[in-house]
Every structure is written in C-alpha cells, then in structure tokens.
Protein backbone atom coordinates (compact mmCIF):
# COMPACT_ATOMS: atom_id res chain seq x y z
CA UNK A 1 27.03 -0.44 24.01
CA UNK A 2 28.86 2.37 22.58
CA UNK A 3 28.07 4.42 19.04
CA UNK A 4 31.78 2.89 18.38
CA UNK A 5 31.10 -0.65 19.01
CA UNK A 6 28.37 -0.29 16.24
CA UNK A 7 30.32 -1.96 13.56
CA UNK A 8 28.96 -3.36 10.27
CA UNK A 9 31.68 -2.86 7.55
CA UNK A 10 29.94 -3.72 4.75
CA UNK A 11 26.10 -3.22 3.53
CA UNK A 12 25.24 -5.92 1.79
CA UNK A 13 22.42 -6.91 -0.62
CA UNK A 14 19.40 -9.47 1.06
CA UNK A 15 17.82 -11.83 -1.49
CA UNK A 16 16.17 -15.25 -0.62
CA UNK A 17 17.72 -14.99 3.05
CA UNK A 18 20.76 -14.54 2.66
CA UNK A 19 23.61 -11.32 2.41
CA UNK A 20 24.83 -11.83 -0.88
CA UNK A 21 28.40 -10.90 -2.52
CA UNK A 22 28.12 -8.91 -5.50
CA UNK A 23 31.07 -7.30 -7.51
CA UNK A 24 29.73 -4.36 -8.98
CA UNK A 25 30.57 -0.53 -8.05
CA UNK A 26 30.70 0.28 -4.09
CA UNK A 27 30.00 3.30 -2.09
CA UNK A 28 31.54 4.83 1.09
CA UNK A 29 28.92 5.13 3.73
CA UNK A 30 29.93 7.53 6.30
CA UNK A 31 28.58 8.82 9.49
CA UNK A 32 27.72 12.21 9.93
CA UNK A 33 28.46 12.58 13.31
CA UNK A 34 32.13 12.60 12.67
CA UNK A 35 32.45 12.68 9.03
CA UNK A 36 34.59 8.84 9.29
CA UNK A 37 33.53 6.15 6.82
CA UNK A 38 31.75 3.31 8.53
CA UNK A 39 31.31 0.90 5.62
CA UNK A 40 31.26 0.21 2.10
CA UNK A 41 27.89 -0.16 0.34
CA UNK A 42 27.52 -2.60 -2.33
CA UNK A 43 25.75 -1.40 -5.50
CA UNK A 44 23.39 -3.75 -6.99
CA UNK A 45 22.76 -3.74 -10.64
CA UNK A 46 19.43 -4.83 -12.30
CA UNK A 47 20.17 -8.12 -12.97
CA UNK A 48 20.25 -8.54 -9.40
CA UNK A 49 17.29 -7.24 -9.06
CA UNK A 50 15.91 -9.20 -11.07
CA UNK A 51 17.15 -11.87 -8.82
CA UNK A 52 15.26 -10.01 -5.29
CA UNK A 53 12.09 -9.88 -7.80
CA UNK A 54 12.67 -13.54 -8.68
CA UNK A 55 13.34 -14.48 -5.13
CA UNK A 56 10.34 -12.66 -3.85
CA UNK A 57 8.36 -14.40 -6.85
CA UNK A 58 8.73 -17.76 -5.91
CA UNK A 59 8.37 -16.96 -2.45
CA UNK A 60 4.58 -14.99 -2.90
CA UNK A 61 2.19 -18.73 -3.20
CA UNK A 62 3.28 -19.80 0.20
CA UNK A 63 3.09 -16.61 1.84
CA UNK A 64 -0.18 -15.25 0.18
CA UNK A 65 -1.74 -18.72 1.03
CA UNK A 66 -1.75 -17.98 4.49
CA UNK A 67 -4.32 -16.87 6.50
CA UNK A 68 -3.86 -13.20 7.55
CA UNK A 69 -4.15 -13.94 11.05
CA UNK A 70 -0.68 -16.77 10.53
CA UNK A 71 1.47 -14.39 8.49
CA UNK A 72 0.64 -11.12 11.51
CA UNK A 73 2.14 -14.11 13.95
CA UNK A 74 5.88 -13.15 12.16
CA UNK A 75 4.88 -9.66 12.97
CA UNK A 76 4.37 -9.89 16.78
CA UNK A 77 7.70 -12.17 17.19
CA UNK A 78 9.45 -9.44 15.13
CA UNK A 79 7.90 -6.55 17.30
CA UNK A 80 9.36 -8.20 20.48
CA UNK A 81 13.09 -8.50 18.96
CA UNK A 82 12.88 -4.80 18.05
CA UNK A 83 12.00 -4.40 22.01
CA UNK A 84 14.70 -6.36 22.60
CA UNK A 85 17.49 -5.12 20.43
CA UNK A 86 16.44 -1.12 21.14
CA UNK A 87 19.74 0.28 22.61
CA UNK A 88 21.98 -1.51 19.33
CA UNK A 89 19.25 -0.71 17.14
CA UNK A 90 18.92 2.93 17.90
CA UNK A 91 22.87 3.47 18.55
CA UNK A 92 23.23 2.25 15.18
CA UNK A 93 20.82 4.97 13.82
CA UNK A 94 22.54 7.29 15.27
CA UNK A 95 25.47 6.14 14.02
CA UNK A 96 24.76 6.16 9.83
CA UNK A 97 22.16 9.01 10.00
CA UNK A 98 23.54 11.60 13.02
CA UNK A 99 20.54 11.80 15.26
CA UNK A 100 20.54 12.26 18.98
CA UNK A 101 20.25 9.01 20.61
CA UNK A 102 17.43 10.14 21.92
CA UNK A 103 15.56 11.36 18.52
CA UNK A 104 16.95 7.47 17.28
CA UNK A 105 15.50 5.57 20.04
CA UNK A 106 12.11 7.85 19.67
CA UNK A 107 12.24 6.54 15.91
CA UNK A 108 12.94 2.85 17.00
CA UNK A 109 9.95 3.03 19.04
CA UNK A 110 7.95 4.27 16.47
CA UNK A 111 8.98 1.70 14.09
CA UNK A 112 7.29 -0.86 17.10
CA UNK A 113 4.36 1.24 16.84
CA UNK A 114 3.93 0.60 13.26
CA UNK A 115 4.65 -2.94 13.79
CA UNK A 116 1.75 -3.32 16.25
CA UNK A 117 -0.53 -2.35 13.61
CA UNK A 118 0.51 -4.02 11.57
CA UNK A 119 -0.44 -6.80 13.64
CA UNK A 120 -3.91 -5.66 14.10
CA UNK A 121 -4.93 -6.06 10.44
CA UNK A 122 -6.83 -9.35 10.96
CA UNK A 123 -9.55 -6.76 12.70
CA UNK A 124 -9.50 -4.00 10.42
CA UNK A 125 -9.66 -5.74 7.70
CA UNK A 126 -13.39 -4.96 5.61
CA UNK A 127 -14.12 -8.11 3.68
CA UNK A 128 -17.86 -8.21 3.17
CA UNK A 129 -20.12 -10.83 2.49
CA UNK A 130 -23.96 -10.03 1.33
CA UNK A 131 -27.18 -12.22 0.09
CA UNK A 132 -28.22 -9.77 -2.35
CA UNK A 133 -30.89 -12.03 -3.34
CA UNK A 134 -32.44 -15.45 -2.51
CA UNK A 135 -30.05 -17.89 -2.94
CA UNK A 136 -27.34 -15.46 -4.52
CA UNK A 137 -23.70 -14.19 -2.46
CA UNK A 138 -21.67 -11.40 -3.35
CA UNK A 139 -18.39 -11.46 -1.42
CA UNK A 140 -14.89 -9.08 -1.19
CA UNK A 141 -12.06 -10.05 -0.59
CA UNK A 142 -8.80 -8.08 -0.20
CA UNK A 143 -6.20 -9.59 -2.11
CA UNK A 144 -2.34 -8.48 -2.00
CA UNK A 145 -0.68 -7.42 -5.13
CA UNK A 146 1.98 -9.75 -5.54
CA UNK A 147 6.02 -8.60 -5.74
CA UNK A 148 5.66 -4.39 -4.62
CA UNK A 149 8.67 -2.14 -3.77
CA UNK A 150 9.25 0.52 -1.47
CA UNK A 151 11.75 3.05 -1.80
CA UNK A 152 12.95 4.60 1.40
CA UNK A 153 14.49 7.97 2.44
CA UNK A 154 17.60 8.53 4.78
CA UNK A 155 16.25 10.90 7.15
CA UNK A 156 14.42 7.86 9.19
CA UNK A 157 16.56 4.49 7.68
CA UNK A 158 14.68 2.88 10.39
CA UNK A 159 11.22 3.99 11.06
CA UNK A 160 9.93 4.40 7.61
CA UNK A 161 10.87 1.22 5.92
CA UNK A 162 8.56 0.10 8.87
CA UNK A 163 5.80 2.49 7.16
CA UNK A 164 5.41 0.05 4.31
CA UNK A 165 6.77 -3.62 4.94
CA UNK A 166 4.85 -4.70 8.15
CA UNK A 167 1.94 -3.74 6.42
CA UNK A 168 2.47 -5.02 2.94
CA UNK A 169 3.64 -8.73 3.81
CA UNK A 170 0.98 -8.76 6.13
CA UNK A 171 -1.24 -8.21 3.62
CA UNK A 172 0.45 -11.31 2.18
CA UNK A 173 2.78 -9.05 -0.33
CA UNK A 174 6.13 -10.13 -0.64
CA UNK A 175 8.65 -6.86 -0.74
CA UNK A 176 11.71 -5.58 -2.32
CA UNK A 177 12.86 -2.43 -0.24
CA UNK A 178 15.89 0.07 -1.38
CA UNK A 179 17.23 2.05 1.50
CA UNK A 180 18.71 5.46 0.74
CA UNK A 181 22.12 4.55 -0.29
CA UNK A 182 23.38 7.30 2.52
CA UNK A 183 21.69 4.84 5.07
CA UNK A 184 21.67 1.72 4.28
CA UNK A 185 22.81 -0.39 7.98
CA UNK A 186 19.70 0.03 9.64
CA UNK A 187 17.53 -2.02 7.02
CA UNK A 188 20.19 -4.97 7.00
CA UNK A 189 19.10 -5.10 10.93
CA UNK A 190 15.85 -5.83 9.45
CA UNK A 191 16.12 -7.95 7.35
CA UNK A 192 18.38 -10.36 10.28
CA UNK A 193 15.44 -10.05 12.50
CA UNK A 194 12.51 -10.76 10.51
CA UNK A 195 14.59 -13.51 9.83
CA UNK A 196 14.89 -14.67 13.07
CA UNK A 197 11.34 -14.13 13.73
CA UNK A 198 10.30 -16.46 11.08
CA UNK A 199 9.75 -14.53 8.22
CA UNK A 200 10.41 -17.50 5.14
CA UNK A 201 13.00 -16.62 2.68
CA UNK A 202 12.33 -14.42 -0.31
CA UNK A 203 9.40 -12.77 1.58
CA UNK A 204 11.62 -9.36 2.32
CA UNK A 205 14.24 -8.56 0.02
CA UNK A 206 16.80 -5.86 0.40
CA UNK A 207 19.19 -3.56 -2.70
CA UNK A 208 21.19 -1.06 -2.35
CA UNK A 209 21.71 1.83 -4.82
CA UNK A 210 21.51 5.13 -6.81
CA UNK A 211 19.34 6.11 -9.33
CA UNK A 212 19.66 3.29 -11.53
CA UNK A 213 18.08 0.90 -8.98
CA UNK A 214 15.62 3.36 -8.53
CA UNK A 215 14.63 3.72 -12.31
CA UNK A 216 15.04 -0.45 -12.32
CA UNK A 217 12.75 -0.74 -9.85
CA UNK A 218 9.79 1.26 -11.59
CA UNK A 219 10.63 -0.52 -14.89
CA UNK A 220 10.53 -4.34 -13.66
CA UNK A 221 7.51 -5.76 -15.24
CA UNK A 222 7.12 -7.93 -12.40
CA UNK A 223 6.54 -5.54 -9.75
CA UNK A 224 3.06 -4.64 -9.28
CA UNK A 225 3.39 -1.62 -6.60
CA UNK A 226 5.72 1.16 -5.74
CA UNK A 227 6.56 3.25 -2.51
CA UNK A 228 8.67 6.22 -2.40
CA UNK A 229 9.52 8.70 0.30
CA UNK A 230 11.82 11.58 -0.40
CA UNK A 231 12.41 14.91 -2.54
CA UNK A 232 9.45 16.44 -4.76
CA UNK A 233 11.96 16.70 -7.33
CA UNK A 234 12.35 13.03 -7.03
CA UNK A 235 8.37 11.91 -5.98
CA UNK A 236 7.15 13.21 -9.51
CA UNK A 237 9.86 10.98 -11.67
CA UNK A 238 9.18 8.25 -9.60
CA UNK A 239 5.31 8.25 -9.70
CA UNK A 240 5.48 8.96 -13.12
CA UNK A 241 8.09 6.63 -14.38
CA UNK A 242 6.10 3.67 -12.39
CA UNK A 243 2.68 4.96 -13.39
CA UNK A 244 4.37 4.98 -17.22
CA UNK A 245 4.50 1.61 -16.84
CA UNK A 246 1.62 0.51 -15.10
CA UNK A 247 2.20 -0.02 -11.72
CA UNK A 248 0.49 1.97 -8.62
CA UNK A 249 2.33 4.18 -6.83
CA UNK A 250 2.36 6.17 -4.29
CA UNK A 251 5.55 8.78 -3.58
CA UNK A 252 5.83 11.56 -0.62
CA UNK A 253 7.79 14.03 -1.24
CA UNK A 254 9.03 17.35 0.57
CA UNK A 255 7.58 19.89 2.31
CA UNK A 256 7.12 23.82 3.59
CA UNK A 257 4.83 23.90 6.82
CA UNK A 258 3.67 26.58 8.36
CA UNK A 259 2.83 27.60 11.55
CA UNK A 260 0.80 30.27 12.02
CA UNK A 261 1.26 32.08 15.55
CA UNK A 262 -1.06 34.41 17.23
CA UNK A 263 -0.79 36.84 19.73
CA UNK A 264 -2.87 34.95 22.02
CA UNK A 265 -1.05 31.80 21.84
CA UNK A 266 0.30 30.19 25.01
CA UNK A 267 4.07 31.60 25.02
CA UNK A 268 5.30 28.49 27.08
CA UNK A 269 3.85 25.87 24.65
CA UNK A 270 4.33 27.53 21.34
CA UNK A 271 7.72 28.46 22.33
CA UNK A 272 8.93 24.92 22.90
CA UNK A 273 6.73 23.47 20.59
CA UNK A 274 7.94 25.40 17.48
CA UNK A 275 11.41 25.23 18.80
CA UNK A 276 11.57 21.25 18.81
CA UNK A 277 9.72 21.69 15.51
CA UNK A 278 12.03 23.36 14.05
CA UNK A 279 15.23 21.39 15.12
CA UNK A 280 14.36 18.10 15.95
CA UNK A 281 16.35 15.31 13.58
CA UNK A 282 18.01 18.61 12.73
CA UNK A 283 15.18 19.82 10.71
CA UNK A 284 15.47 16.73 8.68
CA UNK A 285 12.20 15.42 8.66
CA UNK A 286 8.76 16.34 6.22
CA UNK A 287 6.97 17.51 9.75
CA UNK A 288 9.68 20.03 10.86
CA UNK A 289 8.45 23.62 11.28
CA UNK A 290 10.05 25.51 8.50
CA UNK A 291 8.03 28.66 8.21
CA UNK A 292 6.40 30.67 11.00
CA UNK A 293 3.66 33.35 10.34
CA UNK A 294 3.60 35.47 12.73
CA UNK A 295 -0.02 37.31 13.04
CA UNK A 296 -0.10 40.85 14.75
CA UNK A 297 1.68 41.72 17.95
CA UNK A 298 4.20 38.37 18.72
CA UNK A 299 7.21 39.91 19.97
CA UNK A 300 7.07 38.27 22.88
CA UNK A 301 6.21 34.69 21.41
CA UNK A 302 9.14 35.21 19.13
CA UNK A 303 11.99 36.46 22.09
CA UNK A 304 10.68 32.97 24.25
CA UNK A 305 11.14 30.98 20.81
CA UNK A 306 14.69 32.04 20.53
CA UNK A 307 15.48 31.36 24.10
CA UNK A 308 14.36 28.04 23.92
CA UNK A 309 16.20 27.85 20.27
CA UNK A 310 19.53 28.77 22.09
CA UNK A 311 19.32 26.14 25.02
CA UNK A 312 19.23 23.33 21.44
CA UNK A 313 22.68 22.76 21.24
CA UNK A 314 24.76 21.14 18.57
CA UNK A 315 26.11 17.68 19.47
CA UNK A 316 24.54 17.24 22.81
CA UNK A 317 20.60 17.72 21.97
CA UNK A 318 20.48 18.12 18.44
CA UNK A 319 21.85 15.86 16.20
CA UNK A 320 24.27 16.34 12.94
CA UNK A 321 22.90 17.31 9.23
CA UNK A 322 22.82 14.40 7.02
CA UNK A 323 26.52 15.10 4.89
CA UNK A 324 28.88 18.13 4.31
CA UNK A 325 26.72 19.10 1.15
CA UNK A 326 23.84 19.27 2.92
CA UNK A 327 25.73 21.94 5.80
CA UNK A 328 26.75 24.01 2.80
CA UNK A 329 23.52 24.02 1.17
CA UNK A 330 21.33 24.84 4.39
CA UNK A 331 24.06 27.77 5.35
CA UNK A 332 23.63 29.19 1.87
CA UNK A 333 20.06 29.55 2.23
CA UNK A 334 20.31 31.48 5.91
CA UNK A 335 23.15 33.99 4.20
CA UNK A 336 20.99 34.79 1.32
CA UNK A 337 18.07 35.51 3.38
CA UNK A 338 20.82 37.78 5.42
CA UNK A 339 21.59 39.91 2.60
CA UNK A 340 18.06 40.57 0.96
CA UNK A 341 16.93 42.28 4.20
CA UNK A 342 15.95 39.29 6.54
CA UNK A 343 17.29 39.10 10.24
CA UNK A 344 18.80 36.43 11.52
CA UNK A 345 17.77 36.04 15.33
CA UNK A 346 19.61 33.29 16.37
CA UNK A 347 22.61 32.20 14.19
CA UNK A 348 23.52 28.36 12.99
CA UNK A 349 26.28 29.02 10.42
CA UNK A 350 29.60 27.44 11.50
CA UNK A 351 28.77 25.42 14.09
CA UNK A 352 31.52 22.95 14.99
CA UNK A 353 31.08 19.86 17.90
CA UNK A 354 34.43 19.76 20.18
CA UNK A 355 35.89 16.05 19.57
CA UNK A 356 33.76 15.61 16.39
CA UNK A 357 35.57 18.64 13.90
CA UNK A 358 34.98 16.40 11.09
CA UNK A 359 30.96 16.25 11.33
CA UNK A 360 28.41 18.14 9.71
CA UNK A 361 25.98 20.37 12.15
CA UNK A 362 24.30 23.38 11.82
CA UNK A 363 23.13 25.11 14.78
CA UNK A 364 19.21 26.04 15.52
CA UNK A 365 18.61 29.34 13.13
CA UNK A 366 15.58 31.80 13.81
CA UNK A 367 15.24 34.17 10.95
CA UNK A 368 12.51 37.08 11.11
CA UNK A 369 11.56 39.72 8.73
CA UNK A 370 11.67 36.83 5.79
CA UNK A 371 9.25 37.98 2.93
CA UNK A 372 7.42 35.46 0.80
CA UNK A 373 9.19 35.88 -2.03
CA UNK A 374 12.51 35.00 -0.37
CA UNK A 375 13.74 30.98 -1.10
CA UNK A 376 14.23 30.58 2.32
CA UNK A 377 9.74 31.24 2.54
CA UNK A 378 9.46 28.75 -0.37
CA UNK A 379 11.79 26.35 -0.50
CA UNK A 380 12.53 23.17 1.60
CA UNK A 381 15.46 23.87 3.76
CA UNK A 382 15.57 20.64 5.64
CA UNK A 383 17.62 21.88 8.17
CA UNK A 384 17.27 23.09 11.61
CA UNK A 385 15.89 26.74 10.11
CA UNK A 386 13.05 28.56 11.40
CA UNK A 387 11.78 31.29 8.87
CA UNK A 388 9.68 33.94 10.23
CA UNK A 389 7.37 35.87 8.30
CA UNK A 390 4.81 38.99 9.50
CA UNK A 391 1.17 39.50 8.93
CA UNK A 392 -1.84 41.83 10.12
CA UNK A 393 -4.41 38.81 9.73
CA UNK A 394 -5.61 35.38 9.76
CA UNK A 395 -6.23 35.49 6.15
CA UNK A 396 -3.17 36.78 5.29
CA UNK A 397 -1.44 34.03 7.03
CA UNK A 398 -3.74 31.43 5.41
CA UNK A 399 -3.64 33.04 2.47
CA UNK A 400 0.76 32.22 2.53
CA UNK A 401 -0.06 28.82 3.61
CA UNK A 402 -1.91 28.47 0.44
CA UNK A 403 0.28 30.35 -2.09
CA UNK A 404 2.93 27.34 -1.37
CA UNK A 405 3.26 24.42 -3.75
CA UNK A 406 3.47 21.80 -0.30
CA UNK A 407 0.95 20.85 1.53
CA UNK A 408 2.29 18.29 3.81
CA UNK A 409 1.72 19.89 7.52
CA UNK A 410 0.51 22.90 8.92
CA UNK A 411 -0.60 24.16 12.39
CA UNK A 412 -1.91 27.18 14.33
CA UNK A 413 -1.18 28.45 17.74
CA UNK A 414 -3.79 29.96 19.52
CA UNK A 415 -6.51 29.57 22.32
CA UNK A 416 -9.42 30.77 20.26
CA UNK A 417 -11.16 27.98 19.30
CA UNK A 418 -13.34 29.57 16.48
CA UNK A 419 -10.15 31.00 15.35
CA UNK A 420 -7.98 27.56 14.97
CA UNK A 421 -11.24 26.14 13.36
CA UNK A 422 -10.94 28.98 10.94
CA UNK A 423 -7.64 28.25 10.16
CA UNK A 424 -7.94 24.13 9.86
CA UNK A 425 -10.54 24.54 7.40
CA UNK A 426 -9.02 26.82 5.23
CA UNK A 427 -5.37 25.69 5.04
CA UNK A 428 -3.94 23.38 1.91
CA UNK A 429 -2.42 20.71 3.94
CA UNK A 430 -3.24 16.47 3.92
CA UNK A 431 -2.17 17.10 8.28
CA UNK A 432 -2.77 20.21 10.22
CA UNK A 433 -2.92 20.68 13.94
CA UNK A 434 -3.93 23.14 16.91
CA UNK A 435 -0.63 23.84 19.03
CA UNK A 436 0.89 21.22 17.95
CA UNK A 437 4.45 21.54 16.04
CA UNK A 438 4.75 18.23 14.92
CA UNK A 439 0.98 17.41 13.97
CA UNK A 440 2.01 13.62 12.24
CA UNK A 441 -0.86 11.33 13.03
CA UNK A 442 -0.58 8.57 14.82
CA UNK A 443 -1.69 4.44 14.14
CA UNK A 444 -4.52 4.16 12.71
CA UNK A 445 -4.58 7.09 11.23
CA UNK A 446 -2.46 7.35 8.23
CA UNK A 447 0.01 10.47 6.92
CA UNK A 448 0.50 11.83 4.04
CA UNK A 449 0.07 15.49 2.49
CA UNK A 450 -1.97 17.08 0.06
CA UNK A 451 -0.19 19.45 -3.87
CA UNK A 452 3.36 18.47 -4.23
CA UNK A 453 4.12 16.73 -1.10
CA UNK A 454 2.41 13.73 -2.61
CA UNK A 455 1.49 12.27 -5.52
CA UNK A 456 -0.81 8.92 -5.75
CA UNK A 457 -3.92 8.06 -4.28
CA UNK A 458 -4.17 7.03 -0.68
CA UNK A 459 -1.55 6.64 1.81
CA UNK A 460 0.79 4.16 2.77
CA UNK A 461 0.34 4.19 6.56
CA UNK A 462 -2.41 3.36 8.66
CA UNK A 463 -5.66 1.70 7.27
CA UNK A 464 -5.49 3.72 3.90
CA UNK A 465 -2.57 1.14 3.67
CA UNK A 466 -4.33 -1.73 3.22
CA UNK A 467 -6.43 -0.23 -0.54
CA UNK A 468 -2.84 0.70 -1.48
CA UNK A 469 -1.18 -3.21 -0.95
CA UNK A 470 -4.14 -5.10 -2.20
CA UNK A 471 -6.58 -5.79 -4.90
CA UNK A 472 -10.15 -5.75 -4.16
CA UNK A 473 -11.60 -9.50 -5.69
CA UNK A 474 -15.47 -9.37 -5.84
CA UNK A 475 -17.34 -13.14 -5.77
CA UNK A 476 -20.60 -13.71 -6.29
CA UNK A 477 -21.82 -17.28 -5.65
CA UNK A 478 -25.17 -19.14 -6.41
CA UNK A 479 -25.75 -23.00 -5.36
CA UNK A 480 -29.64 -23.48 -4.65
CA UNK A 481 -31.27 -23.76 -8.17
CA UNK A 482 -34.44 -24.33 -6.80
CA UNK A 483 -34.73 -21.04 -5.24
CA UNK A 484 -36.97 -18.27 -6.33
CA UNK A 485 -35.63 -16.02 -8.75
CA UNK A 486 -36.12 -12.57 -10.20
CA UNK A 487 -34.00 -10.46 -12.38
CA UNK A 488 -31.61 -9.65 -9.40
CA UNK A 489 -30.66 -13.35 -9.11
C-alpha cells in the first residue's frame, strides 16, 4: 500500500460511535509532503460538543462499573489491530504529518507500547486496604474522574493521543479527544478500531477544531479533566483557562534542550546521536536536540556531527516540516543567526525534494558560534536546527542550561562518570540523559519536563498517569460492635 492509496476525504467528527455530518465551517487538510490537499476537516462547534460530552456522559455508568481488569480486555484486542493495521496506519501518518515512513512506523509502534501499559494497570494499580484498629477498615480506592479531554498536538497525530486515552478509559474515564486540526486522519483510525475492538459507544469521542473548541473544551462544566500537548504560548492559556474553571489539568508545552558535549565524548556516538537528535521528525518533536554546548576543545566532535548531518537528506531520510509557514519561520531564524555573527556549518535554507516541489522541507542546519543571547539559543525552533554554542567549563554549560525558561530534556556527552553525574544533578530539566540525544523515558516511566515546558502536577504517561485520571475515594468500614475499642476505633 502506497502513501497515494491513503485516501480519507473527509475528517469527520466521532460521537456515540458513529462519524457524524455537521454543517458548520470546514478546513483544508493538506499533506506536507507535497503541499496537495488530502481532505476537508469538519469544524465542530460547541453545541456539538456538548453532544461528545453528552454522549460520553451517558456512556461513563456502564463503563466505570466494570472491573479494571474487563475494560484493559478492549485494550489488548485494540493493541493487536494496531499490529495488524501497521503499514496503513503508519503510511497514513506519513501522509497528513510528512514523516519518513520510517520515523511513522517508529511512532505507530510506540503508540502499541503505550497500549501495552495500558493494559498492565490491573497490577500497578495501589489500592490499599488496612485494619487500623480492632474491628475498624480503612480502604482506597482509585476512582476515574468521569467525562476528561485531551488535547493533542500535530507533530505525533498518532502516538500521543495514545499518551492519554488507553490510560484514561482504562481507568474507567470516558474521553473526548481534539486532534490538531493540521492532523486530524490518524485519530479517526482510532476511533474505527477501538470500535472494532469492542470499545461501547460514547466511551471515546472525537472533534475537530481551532481555538474555539479548544476554549469550549476548558469551559464545559461537565468535563472534569484536561490534557494538552503543544506550544508554551498555548500550555499556559490552556492550564489556566481550565484551572479558571475548576478542572485539573495538565498541559506540555515546548522546549530548548541542550546537549552539553565534551571533549572526551565518544565522537562516533555523539556524532550520530546529536545528529538524529537534531533532525529526526524534522526537528519537530519536544525531545529534538536544539542547542549544543560545546565545552573546551570539540572541533573534532563538531566536523563528525556535520558529516553525519550531511548524509540526512531531505525527502529520502528526513521527513517534510509540518506547513509552508512553518519552512519560512524556521529559515528566518537560521538567517538571523547568519547576520549577527553566527556560522552556519551545514546549510538547510531552500531545500526542495525532486517530484515533490510543492512540499515544505528544510534541510539538516548546524550553526556554531551562536551566543546566548541570539533567538536561535532561546527560542524553540522546531525544526531540523542544531545551534551550537562555546564554553571553557562544565558550569558554564550548566549554567546556559539553566538560564533557559524550558526544561523539558537535556543530556551530556561524555565518558567521565563523575562528570555526567555533575551535570544530571545540576541541570533544570523534568528528563536528562548520559549520551543519549533523545533521553524520553520509556513505559513505566512517565515524561514530562520541569519551568515552562509544563504546567500541572504530575504527568500524563506512565504510572504518574493513573493520580492524574482518577480520584482517590478513602472508606473506612466497622461491622463487629462487640469488639474492643479505644479512641482509634
């Protein structure tokens, strides 16, 4: 099966089961790769809404009555039809968000991985049960929080909707999710096969839309719990429009992360580490190396790093940038950085794919000499850009790491063991890593950053999860009247 024969005209709204018709504003959705329109996106409104939040409603007594273990069953048959469907399901992410087919079946895959955990949460989950005195029971129970949300980004349509709905109906949730209206095919796959796995109507929900969804979302008085992944910018209106009105929230937002290179560090494995970093999803992901500090003498870490940066080429093994803004925007930051002093080592700017004019790709970019003060140092890119700043020290490095309002990721590159210590206990970041590029945890350990690449308590991957999608119900039970007593009981 072909990218071409990937062909879903229209994205539809989900509610109760079914793709419903609704005449309100449309969208283009096109794909990247080639800049062609691939469907039309249909806008919801917030009376319909209302209707997913209604749907999911009704839906939430049946579902939350079942045992843990009987709702995780959906789960596993869903896991095995995202085995079976991987080549359609990852040519079709490639399709609406530009990746590599490669990078898109890597995300499918993931998206399975988050599914199997999902699956284990019968035996993680920490109900306890205590005679704190003769003849008296406390209990706790984990209890889900009704009708929550998740708002999802378009850099993974595929993988990180899977963050937060196998996990949340599991918990016995019921969820309305709103794809990033520049992705929006990838979730309707979804929604078909949880169908056909089981999942009972009004369980998953699915609209599509801009910012008024968005704002509709957090305002619904009958949604207990919001997700978002996405821009800072937009992570702080979010969290604090839902938190306004009551609701817990947790929102990621962007990032800057640094990896700090020393001279001892392996040149093979730093090399291609930071390059794949750097341009993998074409930079368009919270993990990517954006920022390099380079400490002391790393000429010759830096000269391997832009080999391996020039065998990354556009349209073969790396993907396209998410629209033709986004190409303009990343190119304006590498030509500003050009003209206040900074050198660009390996160039991106103009990059065109033979048989695919019409796309939007930017070619890997290595820039050294960058100074802190320079946007490209403090800014996310999210692009396939590789800043490169020099220091004398450690601390000096650290101390850059630190100055940066992000802290989503950050590694170090060395074989010094006190040294990367050093550095992993010092740096301002929720995930850090020793020669690793892309240090994102993996099941059950959850991600999620520290300053402004995240705002809420918790995390909404991983066991962290399952504080953030339930309510913690304490019992305490007494039947045997006869039993001795004190002022505990």
């Amino acid at each position: 099966m072909s990218v071409d024969t990937i062909n879903i005209s229209k994205a539809r709204n989900y509610i109760n089961g079914q793709f419903v018709d609704h005449a309100n504003n449309n969208m283009d959705v096109m794909s990247p790769i080639d800049g062609v329109m691939i469907a039309k996106m249909e806008m919801a409104d917030a009376a319909l809404l209302d209707k997913a939040v209604q749907a999911a409603k009704a839906a939430f007594p049946e579902w939350s009555s079942r045992t843990v273990k009987e709702r995780v069953q959906v789960l596993y048959k869903f896991r095995d039809l995202l085995e079976k469907n991987m080549d359609e399901l990852s040519k079709l992410v490639q399709k609406e968000n530009g990746k590599t087919y490669g990078e898109a079946k890597a995300e499918v895959m993931k998206g399975m991985e988050l599914t199997e955990f999902a699956c284990s949460i019968p035996q993680l989950l920490n109900d306890e049960v205590l005679e704190v005195s003769q003849g008296v029971e406390c209990r706790t129970t984990h209890v889900p929080m009704g009708v929550v949300a998740s708002i999802t980004p378009f850099n993974f349509p595929f993988m990180v909707p899977l963050w937060t709905m196998p996990n949340a109906i599991a918990l016995g949730n019921c969820m309305i999710l709103k794809p990033s209206e520049l992705v929006p095919l990838s979730v309707q796959r979804i929604a078909e096969l949880l169908k056909e796995a089981g999942l009972p109507d009004g369980v998953f929900n699915v609209v599509n839309g801009t910012k008024d969804i968005v704002e509709a979302i957090c305002d619904h008085p009958e949604i207990s719990a919001v997700s978002f992944v996405g821009s800072t910018r937009v992570a702080k209106i979010v969290y604090k429009r839902a938190c306004g009105n009551l609701k817990r929230c947790v929102a990621l937002g962007g990032a800057k992360n640094h990896l700090i290179v020393l001279p001892d560090a392996h040149v093979g494995m730093a090399s291609t580490n930071i390059a794949a970093s750097m341009a993998g999803c074409a930079g368009q992901r919270c993990m990517a190396a954006s920022a390099m500090v380079a400490v002391g003498k790393t000429d010759h870490i830096i000269e391997a790093l832009c080999e391996e940066a020039r065998k990354i080429v556009a349209g073969k093994n790396l993907g396209s940038v998410i629209s033709a803004e986004a190409k303009v925007r990343i190119e304006k930051y590498i030509t500003e950085a050009e003209a206040q002093g900074a050198k660009v080592l390996v160039d991106g700017r103009k990059t065109v794919v033979e048989g695919a004019e019409g796309g939007y790709y930017v070619g890997p970019t290595v820039i050294d000499n960058v100074t802190p003060d320079m946007a490209i140092a403090k800014e996310e890119v999210f692009g396939p850009v590789l800043a490169i700043m020099r220091v004398n020290s450690v601390d000096e490095a650290i101390a850059i790491e630190n100055s940066s309002d992000y802290g989503n990721a950050s590694s170090v590159f060395t074989q010094d063991g006190g040294v990367a210590r050093y550095v992993m206990e010092r740096v301002s970041a929720g995930m850090t890593g020793v020669n690793v590029g892309v240090p994102v945890p993996r099941e059950p350990f959850s991600f999620g950053g520290w300053n402004d690449s995240k705002f809420g308590v918790g995390d909404i991957t991983g066991k962290s999860s399952i504080n953030f999608w339930t309510r913690l119900k304490k019992t305490t039970t007494k039947w045997n009247p006869e039993a001795w007593t004190n002022w505990m009981s």
